[in-house]
PDB file of N, CA and C in Angstrom:
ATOM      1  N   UNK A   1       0.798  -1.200   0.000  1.00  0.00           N
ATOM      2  CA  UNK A   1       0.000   0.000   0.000  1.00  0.00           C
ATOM      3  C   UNK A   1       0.841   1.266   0.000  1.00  0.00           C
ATOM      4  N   UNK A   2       2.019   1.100   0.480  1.00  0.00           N
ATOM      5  CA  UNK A   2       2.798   2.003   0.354  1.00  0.00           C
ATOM      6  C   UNK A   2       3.301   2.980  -0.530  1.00  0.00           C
ATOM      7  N   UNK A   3       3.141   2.265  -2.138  1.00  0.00           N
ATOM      8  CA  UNK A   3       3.489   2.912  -3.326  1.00  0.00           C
ATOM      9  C   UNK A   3       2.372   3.812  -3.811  1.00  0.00           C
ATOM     10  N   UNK A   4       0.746   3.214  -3.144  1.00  0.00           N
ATOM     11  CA  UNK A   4      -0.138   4.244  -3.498  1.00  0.00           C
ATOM     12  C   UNK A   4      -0.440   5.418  -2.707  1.00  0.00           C
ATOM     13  N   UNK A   5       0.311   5.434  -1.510  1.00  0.00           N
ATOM     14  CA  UNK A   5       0.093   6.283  -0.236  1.00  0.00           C
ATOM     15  C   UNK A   5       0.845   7.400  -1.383  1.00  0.00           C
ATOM     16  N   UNK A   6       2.244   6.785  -1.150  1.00  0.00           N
ATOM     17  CA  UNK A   6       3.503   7.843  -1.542  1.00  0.00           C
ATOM     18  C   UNK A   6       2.989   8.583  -2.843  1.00  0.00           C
ATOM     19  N   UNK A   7       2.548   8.078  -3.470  1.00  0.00           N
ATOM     20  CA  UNK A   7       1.826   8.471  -4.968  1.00  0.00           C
ATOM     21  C   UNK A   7       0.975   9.574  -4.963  1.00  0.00           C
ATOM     22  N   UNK A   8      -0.136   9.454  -4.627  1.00  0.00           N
ATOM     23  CA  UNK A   8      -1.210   9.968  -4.133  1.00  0.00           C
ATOM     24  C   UNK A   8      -0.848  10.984  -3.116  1.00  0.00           C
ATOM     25  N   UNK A   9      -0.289  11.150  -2.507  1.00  0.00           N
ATOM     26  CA  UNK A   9       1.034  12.597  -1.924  1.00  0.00           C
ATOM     27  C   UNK A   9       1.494  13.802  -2.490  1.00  0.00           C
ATOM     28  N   UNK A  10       2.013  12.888  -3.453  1.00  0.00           N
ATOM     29  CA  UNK A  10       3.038  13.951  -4.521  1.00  0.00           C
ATOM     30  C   UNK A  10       2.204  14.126  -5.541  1.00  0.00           C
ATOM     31  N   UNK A  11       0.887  13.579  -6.080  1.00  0.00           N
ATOM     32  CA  UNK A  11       0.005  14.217  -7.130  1.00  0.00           C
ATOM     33  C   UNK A  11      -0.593  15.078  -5.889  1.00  0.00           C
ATOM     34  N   UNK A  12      -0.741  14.951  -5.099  1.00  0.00           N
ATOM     35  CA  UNK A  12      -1.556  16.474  -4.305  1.00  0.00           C
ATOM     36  C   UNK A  12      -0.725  17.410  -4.062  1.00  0.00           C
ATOM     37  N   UNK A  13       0.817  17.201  -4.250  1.00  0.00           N
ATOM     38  CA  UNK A  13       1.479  17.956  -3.766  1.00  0.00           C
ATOM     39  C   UNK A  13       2.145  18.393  -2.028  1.00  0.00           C
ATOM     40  N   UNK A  14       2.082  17.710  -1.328  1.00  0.00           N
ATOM     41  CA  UNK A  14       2.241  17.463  -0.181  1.00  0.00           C
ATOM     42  C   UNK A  14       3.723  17.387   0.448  1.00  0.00           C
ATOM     43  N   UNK A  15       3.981  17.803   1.403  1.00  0.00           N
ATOM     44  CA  UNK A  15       5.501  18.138   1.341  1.00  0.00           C
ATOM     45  C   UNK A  15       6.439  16.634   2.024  1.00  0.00           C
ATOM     46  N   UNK A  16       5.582  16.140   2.812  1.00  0.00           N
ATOM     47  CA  UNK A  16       5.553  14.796   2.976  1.00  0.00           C
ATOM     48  C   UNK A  16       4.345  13.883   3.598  1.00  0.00           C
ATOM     49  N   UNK A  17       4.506  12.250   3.465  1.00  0.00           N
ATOM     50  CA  UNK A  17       3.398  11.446   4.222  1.00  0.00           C
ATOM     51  C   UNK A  17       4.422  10.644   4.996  1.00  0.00           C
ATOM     52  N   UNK A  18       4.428  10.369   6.160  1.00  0.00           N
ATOM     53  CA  UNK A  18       4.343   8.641   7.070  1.00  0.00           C
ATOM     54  C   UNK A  18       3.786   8.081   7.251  1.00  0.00           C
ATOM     55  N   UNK A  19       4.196   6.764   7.125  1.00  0.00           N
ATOM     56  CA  UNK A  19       2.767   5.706   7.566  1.00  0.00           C
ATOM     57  C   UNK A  19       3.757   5.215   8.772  1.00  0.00           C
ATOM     58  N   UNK A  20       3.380   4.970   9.892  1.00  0.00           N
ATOM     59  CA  UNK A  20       3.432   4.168  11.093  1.00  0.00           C
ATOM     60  C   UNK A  20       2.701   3.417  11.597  1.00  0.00           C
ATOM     61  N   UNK A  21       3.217   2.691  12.396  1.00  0.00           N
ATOM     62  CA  UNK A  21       2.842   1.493  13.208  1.00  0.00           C
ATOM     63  C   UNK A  21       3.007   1.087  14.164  1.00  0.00           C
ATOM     64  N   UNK A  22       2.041   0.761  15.064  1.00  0.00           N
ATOM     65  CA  UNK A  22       2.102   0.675  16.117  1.00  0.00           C
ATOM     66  C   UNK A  22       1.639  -1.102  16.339  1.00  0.00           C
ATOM     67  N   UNK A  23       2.843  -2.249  16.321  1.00  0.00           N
ATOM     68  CA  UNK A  23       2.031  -3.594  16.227  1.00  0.00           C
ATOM     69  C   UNK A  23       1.609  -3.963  17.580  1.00  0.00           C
ATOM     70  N   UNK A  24       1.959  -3.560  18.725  1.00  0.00           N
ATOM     71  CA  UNK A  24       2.214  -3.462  20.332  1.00  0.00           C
ATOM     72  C   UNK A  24       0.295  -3.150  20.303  1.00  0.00           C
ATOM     73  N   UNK A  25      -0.146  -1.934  20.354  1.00  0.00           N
ATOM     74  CA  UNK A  25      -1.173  -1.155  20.188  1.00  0.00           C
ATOM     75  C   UNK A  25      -1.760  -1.425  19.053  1.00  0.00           C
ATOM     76  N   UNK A  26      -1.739  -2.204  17.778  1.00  0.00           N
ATOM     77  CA  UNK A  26      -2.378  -2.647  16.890  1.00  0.00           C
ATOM     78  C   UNK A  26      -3.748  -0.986  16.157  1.00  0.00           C
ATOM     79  N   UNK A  27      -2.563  -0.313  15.914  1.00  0.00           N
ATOM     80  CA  UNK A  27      -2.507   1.075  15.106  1.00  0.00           C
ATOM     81  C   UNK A  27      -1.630   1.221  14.429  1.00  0.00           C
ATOM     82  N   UNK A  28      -2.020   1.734  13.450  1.00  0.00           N
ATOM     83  CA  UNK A  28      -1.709   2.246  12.111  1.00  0.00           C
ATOM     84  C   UNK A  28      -1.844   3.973  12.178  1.00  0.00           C
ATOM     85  N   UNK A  29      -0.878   4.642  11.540  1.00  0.00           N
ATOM     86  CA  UNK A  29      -0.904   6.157  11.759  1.00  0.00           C
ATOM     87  C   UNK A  29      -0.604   6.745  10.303  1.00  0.00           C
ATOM     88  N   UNK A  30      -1.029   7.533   9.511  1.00  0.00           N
ATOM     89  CA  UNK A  30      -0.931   8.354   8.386  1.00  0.00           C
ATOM     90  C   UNK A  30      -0.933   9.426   8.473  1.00  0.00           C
ATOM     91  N   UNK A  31       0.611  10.512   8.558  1.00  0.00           N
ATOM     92  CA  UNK A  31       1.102  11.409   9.060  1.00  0.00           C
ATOM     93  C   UNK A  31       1.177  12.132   7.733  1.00  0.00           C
ATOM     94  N   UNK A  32       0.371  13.057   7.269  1.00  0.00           N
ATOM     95  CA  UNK A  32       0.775  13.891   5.861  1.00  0.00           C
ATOM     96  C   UNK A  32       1.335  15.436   6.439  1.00  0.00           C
ATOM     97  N   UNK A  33       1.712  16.238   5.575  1.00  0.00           N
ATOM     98  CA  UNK A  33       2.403  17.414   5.781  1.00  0.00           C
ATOM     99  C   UNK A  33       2.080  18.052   4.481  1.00  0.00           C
ATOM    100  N   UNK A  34       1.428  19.282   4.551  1.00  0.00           N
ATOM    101  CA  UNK A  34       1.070  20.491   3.226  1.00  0.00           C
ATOM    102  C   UNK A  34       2.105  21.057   3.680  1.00  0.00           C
ATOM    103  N   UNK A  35       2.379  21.581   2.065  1.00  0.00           N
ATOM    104  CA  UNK A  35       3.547  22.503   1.922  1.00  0.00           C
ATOM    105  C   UNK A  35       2.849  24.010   1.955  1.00  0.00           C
ATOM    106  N   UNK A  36       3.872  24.836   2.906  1.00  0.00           N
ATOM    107  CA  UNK A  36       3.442  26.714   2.742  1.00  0.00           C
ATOM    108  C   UNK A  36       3.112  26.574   0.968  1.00  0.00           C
ATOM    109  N   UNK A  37       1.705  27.649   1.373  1.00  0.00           N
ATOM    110  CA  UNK A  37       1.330  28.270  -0.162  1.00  0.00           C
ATOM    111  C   UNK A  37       1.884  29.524  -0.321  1.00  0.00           C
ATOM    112  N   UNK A  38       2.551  29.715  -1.324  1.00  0.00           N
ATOM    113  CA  UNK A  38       3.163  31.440  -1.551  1.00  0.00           C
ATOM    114  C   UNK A  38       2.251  32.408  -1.713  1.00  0.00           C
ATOM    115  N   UNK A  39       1.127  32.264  -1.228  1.00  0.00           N
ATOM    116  CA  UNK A  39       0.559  34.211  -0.874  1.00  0.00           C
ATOM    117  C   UNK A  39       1.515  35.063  -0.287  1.00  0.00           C
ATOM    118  N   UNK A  40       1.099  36.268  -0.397  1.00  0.00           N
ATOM    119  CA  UNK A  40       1.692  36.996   0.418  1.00  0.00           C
ATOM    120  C   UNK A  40       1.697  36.938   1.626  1.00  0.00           C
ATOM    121  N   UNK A  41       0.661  36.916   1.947  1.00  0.00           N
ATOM    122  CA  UNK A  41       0.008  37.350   3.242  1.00  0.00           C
ATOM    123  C   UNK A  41      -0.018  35.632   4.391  1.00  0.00           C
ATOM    124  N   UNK A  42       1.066  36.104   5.054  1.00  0.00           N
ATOM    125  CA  UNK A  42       1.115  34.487   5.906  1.00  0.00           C
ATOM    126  C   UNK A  42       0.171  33.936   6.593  1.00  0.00           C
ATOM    127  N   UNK A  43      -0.985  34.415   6.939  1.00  0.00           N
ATOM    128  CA  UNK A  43      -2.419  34.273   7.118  1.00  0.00           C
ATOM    129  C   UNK A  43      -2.865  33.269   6.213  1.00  0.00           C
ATOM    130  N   UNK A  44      -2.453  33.911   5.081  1.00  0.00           N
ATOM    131  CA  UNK A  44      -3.615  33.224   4.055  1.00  0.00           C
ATOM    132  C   UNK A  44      -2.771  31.961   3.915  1.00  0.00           C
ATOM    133  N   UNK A  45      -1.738  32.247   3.592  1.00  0.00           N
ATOM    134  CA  UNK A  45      -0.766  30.692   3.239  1.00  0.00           C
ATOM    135  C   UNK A  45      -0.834  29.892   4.178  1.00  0.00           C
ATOM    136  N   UNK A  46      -1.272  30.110   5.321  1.00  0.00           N
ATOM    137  CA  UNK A  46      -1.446  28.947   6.199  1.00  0.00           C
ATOM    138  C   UNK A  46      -2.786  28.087   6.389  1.00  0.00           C
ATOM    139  N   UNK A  47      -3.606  29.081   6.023  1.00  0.00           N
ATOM    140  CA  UNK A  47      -5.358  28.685   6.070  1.00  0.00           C
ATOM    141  C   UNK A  47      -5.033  27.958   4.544  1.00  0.00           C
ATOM    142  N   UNK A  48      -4.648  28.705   3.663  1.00  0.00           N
ATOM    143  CA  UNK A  48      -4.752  27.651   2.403  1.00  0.00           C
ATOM    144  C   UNK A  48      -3.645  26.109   2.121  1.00  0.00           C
ATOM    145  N   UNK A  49      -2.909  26.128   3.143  1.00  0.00           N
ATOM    146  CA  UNK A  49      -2.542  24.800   3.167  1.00  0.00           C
ATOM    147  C   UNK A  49      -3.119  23.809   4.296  1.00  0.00           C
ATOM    148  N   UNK A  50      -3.658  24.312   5.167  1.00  0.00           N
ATOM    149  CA  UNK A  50      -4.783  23.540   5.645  1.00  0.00           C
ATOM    150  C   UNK A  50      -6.110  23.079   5.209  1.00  0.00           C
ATOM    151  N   UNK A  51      -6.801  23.705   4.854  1.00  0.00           N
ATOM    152  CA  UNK A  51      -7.341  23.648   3.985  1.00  0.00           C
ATOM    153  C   UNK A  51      -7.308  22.829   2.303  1.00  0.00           C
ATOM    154  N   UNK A  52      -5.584  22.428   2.019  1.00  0.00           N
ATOM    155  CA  UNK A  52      -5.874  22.059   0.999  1.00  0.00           C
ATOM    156  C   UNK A  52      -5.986  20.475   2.123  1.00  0.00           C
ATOM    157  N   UNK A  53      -5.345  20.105   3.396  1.00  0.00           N
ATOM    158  CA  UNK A  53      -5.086  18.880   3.727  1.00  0.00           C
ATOM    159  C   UNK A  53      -6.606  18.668   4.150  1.00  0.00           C
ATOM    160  N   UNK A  54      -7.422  19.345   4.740  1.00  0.00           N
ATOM    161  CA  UNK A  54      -8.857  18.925   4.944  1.00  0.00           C
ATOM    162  C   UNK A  54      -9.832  18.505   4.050  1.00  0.00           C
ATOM    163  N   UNK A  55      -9.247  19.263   2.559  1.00  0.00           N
ATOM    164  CA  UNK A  55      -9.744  18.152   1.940  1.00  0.00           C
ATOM    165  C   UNK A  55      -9.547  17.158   0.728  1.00  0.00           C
ATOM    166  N   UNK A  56      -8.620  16.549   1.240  1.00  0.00           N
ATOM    167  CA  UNK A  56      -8.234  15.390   0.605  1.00  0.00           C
ATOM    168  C   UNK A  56      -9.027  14.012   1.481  1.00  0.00           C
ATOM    169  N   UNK A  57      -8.749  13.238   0.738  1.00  0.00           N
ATOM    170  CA  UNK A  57      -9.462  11.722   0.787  1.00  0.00           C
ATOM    171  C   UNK A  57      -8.884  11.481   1.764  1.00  0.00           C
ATOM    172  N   UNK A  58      -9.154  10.628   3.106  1.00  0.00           N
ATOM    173  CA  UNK A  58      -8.182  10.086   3.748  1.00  0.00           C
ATOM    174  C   UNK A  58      -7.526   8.832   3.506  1.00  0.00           C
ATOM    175  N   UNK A  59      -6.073   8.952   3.204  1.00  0.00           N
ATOM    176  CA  UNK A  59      -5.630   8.291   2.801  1.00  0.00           C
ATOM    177  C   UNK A  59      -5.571   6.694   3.568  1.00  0.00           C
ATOM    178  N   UNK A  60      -6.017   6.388   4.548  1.00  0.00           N
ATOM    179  CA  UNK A  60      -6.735   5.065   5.050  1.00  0.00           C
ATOM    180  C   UNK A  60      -7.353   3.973   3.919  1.00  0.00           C
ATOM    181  N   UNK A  61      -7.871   5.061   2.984  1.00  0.00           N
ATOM    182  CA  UNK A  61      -8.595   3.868   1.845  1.00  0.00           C
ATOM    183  C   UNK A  61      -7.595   3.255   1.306  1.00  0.00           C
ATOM    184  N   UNK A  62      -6.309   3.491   1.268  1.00  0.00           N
ATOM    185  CA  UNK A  62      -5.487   2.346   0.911  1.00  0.00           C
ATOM    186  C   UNK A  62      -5.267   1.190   1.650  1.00  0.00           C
ATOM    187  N   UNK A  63      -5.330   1.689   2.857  1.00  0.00           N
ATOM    188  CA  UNK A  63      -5.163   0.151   3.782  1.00  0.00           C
ATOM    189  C   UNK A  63      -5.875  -0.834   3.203  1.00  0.00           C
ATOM    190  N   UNK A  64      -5.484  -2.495   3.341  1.00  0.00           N
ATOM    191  CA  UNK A  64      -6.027  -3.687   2.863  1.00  0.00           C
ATOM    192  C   UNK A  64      -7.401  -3.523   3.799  1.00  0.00           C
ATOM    193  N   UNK A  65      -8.456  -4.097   3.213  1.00  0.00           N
ATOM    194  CA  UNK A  65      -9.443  -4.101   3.755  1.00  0.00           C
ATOM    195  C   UNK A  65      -9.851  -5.589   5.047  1.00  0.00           C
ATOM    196  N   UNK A  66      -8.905  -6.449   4.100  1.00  0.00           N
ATOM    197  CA  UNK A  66      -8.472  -7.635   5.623  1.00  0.00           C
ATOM    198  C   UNK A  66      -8.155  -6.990   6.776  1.00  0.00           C
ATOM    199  N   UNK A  67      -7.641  -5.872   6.935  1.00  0.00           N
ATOM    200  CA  UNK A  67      -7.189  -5.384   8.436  1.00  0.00           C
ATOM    201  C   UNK A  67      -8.233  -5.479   9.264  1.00  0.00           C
ATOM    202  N   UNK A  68      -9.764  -5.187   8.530  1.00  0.00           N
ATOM    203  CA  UNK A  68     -10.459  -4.334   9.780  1.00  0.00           C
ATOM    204  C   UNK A  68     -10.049  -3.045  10.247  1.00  0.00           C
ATOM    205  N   UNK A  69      -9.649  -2.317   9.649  1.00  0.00           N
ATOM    206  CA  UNK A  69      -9.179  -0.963  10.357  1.00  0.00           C
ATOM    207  C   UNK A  69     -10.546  -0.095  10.642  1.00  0.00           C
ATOM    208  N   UNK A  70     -10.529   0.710  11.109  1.00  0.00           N
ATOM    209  CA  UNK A  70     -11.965   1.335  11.409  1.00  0.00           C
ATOM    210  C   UNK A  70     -10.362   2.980  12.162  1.00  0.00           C
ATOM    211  N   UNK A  71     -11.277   4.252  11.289  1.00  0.00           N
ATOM    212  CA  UNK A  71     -10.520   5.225  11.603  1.00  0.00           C
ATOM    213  C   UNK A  71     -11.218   5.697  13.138  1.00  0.00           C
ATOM    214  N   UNK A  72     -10.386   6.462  13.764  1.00  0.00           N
ATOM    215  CA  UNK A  72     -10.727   6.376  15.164  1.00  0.00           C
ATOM    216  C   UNK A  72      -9.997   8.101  15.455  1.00  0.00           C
ATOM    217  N   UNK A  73      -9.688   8.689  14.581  1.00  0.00           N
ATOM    218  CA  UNK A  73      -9.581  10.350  14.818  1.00  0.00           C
ATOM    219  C   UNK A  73      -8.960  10.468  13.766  1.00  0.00           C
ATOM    220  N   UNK A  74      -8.824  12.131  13.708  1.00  0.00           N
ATOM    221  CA  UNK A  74      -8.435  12.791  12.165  1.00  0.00           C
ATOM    222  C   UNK A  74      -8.193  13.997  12.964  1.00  0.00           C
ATOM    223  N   UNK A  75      -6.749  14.660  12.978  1.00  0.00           N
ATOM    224  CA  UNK A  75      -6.247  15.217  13.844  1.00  0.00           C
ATOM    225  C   UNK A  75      -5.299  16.332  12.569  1.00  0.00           C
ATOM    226  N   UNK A  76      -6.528  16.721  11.711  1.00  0.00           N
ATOM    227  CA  UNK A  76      -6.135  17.453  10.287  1.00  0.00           C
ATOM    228  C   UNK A  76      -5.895  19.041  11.645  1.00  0.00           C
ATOM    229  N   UNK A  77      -4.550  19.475  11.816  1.00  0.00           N
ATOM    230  CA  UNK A  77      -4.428  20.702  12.293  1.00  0.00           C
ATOM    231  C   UNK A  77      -3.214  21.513  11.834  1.00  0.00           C
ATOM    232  N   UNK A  78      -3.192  22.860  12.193  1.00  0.00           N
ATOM    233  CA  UNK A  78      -2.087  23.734  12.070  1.00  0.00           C
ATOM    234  C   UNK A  78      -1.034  23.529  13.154  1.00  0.00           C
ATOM    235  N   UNK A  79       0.080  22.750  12.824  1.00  0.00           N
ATOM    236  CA  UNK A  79       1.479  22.569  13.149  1.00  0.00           C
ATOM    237  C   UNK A  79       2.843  23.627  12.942  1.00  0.00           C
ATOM    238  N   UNK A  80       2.785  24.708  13.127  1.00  0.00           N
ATOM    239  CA  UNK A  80       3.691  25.599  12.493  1.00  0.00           C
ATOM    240  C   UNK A  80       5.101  25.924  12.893  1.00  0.00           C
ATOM    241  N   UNK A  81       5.939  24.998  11.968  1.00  0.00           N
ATOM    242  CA  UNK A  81       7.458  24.667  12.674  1.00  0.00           C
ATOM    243  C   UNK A  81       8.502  25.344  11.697  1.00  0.00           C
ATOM    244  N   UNK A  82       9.854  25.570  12.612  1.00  0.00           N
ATOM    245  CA  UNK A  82      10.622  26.204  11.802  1.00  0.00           C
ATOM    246  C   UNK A  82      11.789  25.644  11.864  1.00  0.00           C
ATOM    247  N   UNK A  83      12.702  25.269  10.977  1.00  0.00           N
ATOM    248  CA  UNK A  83      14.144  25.050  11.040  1.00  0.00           C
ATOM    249  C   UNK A  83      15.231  25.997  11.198  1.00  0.00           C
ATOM    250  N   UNK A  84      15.777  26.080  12.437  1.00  0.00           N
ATOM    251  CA  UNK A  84      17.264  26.819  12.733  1.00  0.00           C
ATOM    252  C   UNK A  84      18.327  26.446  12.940  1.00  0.00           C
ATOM    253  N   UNK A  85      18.844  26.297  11.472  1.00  0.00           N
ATOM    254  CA  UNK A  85      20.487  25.219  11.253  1.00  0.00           C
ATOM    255  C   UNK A  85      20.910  26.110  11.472  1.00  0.00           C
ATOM    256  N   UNK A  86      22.206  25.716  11.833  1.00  0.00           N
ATOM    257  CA  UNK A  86      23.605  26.951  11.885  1.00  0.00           C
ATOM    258  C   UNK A  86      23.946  27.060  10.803  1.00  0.00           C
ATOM    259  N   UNK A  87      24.219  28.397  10.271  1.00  0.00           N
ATOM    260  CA  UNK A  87      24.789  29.207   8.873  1.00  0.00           C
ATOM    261  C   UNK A  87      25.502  28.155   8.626  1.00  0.00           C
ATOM    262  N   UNK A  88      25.309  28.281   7.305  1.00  0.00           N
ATOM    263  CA  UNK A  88      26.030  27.615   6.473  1.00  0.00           C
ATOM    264  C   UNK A  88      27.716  27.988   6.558  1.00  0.00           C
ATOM    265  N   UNK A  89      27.524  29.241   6.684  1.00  0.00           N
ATOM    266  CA  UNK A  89      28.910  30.316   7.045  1.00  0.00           C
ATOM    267  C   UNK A  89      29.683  29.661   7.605  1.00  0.00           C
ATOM    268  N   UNK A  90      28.931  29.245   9.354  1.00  0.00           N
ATOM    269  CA  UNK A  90      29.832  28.449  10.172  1.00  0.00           C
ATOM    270  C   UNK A  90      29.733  26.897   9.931  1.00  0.00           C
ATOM    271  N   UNK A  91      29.541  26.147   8.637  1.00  0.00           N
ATOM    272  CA  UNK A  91      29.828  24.647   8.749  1.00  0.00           C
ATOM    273  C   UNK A  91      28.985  24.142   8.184  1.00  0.00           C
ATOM    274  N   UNK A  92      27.698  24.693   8.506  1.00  0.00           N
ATOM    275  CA  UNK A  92      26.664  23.768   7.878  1.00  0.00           C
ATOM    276  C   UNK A  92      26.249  23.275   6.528  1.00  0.00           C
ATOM    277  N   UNK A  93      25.501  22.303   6.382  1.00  0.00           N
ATOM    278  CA  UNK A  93      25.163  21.564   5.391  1.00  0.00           C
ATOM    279  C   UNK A  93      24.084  21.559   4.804  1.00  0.00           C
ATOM    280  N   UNK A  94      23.907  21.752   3.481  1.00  0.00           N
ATOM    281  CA  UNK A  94      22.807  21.333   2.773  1.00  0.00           C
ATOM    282  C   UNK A  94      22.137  19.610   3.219  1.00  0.00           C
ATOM    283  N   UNK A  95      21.129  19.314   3.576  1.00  0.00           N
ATOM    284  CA  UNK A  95      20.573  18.240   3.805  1.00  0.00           C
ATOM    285  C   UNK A  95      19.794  17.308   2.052  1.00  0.00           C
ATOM    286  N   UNK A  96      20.206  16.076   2.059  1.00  0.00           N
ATOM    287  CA  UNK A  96      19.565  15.679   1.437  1.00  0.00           C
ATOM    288  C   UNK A  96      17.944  14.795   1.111  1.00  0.00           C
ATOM    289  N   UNK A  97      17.260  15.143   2.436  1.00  0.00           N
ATOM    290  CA  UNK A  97      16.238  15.068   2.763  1.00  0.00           C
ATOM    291  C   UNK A  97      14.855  16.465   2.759  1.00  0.00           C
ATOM    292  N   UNK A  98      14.133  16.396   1.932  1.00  0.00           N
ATOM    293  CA  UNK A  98      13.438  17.464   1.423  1.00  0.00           C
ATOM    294  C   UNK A  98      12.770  17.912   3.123  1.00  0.00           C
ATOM    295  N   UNK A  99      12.804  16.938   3.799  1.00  0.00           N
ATOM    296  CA  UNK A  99      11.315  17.290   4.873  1.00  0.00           C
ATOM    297  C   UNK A  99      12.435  17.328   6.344  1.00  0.00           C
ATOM    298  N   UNK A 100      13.674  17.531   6.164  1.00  0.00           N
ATOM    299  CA  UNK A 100      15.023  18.175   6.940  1.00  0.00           C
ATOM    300  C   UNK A 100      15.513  18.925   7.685  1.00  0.00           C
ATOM    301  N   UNK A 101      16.099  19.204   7.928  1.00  0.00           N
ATOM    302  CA  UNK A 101      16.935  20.536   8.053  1.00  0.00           C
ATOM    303  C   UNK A 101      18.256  20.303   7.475  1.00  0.00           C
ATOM    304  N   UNK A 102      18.935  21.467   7.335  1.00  0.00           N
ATOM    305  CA  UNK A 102      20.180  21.452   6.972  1.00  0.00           C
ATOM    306  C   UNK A 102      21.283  21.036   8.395  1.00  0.00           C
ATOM    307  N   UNK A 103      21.970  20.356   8.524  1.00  0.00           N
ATOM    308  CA  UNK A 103      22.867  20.074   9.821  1.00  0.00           C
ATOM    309  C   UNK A 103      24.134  20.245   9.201  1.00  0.00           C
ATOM    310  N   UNK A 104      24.844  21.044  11.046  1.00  0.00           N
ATOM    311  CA  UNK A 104      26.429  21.240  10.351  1.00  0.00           C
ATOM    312  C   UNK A 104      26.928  19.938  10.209  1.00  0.00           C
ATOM    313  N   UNK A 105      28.539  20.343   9.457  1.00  0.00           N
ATOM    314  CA  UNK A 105      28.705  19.368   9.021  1.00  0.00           C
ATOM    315  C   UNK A 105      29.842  18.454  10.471  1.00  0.00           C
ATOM    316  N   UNK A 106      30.120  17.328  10.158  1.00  0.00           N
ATOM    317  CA  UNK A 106      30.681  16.951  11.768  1.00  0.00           C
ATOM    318  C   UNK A 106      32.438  17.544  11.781  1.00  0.00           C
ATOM    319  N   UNK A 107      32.476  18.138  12.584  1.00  0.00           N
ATOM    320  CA  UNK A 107      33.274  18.878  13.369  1.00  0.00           C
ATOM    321  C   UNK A 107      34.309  18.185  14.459  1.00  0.00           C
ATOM    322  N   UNK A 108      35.957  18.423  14.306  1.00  0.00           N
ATOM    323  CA  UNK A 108      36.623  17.348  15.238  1.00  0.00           C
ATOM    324  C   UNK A 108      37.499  18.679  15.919  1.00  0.00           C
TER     325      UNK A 108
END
């Protein structure tokens, strides 16, 4: 199910998805992430990337239907995080992970 999760992501445009698992607790978790919209106005870019995640399909319909899964919350909210690598100036690194930060580089 994995290839249609990841799929279905990046045609919406989404900055990333996780799927987790919990086999202990017998849960399953589908963690998506909207990317900032470039309005101007940071108001709006934030309501309109929420908004685009509220309404999308939940991506649950991929799960096999043998599971029995039954969804049990939808916890679609505004998360608003920031990355503060150290300048590049002093060391740091471009990251090759889109959903990242940049980290310095290791230092002796």
């Amino acid at each position: 199910m994995w290839p249609a999760v990841r799929d279905d992501a990046e045609a919406h445009g989404l900055s990333s998805v996780w799927l987790m698992y919990q086999p202990e607790e017998k849960q399953i978790g589908i963690l998506t992430v909207a990317a900032k919209t470039d309005d101007a106005d940071p108001a709006v870019a934030v309501s309109r990337g929420l908004e685009r995640l509220e309404r999308l399909a939940p991506f649950g319909r991929f799960l096999p239907e043998q599971l029995g899964t039954e969804q049990l919350m939808d916890r679609t909210s505004l998360i608003i995080s920031s990355w503060l690598p150290e300048s590049r100036a002093l060391g740091g690194a471009h990251s090759s992970f889109d959903v990242s930060p940049p980290h310095p580089q290791p230092q002796v």
